[in-house]
Protein backbone atom coordinates (compact mmCIF):
# COMPACT_ATOMS: atom_id res chain seq x y z
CA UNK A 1 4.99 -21.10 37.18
CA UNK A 2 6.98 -19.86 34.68
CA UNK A 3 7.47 -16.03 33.99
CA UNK A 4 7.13 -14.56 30.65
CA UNK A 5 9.69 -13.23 28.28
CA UNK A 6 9.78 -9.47 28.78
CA UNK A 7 12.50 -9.21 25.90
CA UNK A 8 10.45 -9.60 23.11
CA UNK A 9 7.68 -7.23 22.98
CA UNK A 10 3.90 -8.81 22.40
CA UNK A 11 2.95 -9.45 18.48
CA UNK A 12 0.52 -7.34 17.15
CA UNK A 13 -3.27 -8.75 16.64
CA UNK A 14 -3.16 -9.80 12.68
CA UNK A 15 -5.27 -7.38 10.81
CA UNK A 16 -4.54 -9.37 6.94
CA UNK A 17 -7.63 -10.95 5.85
CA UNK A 18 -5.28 -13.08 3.40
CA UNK A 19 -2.85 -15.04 3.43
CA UNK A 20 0.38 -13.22 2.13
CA UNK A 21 3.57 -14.55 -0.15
CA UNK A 22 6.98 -13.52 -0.31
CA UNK A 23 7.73 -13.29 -4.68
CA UNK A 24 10.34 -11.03 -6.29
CA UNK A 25 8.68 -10.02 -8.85
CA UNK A 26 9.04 -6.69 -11.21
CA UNK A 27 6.31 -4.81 -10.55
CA UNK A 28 4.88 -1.52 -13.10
CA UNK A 29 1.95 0.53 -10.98
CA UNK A 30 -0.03 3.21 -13.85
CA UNK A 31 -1.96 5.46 -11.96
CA UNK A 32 -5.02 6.07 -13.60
CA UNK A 33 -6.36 9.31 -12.23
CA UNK A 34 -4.26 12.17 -13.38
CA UNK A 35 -5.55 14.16 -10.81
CA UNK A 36 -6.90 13.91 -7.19
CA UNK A 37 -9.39 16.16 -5.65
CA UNK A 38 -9.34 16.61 -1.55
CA UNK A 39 -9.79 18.70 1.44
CA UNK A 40 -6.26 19.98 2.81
CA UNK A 41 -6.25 19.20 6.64
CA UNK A 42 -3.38 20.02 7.94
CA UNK A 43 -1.10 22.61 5.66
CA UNK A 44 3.06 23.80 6.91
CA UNK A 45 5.85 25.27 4.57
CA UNK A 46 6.72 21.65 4.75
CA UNK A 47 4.03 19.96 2.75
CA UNK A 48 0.26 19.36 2.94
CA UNK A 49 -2.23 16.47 4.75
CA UNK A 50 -5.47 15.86 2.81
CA UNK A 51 -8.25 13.67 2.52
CA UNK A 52 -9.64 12.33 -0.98
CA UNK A 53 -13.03 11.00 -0.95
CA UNK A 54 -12.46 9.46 -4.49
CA UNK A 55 -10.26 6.03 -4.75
CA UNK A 56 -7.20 6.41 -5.82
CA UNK A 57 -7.45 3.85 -9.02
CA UNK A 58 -4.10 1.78 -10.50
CA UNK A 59 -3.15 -0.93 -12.83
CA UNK A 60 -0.63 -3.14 -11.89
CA UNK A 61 1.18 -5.17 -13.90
CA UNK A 62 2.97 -7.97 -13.00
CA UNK A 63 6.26 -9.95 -14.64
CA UNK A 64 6.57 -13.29 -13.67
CA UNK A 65 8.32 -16.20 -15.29
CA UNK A 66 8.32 -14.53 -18.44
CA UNK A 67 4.24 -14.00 -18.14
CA UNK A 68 2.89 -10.73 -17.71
CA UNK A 69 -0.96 -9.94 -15.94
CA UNK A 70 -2.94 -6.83 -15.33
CA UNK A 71 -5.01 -5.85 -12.17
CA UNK A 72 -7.01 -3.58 -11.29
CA UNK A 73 -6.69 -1.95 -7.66
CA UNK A 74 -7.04 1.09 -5.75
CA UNK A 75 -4.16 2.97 -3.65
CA UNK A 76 -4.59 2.41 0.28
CA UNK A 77 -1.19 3.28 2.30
CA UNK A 78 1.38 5.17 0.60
CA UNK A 79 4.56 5.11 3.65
CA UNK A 80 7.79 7.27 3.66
CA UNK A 81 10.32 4.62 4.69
CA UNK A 82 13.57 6.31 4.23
CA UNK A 83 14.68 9.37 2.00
CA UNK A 84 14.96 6.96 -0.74
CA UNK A 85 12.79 4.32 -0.03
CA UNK A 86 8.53 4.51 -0.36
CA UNK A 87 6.27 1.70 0.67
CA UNK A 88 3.27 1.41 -1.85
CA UNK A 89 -0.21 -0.44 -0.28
CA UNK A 90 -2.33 -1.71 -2.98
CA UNK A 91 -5.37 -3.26 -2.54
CA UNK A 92 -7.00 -5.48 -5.81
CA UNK A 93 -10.20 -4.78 -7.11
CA UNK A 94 -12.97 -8.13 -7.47
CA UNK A 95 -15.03 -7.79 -10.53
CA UNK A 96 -18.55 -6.94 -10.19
């Protein structure tokens, strides 16, 4: 009977519903509201938590190989990785 590795901690159940590539690529996000309405949640002399009950709607142009493409997409994670560093979760919109 052998006995599990306790070393390496369990992987996480996949939540992607696609299949995901590694590119490089240059990368220009517009954001096309100018303004976002919400309810503030949780307010310190630190900053502010709030809710928006609008999508937060981008473009996002892509450079690759000399080729550049637009898409449409909402905003869905925005994560503070570091003091200089900001993850960005974008999530494409499918035409109607």
């Amino acid at each position: 009977m052998s006995v599990p590795d306790e070393t390496q901690p369990p992987l996480p159940n996949e939540r992607r519903k696609a299949s995901r590539r590694s590119d490089d690529l240059l990368l220009e996000v517009a954001f096309d509201s100018k303004s976002i309405t919400g309810r503030a949640e949780q307010v310190s002399t630190e900053g502010v938590f709030f809710f928006a009950h609008e999508p937060v709607r981008v473009t996002l142009k892509l450079l690759q190989d000399g080729h550049e493409q637009s898409y449409p997409g909402r905003l869905v994670r925005v994560e503070r990785l570091s003091e200089h560093t900001t993850g960005f979760a974008v999530e494409f919109e499918r035409p109607s």
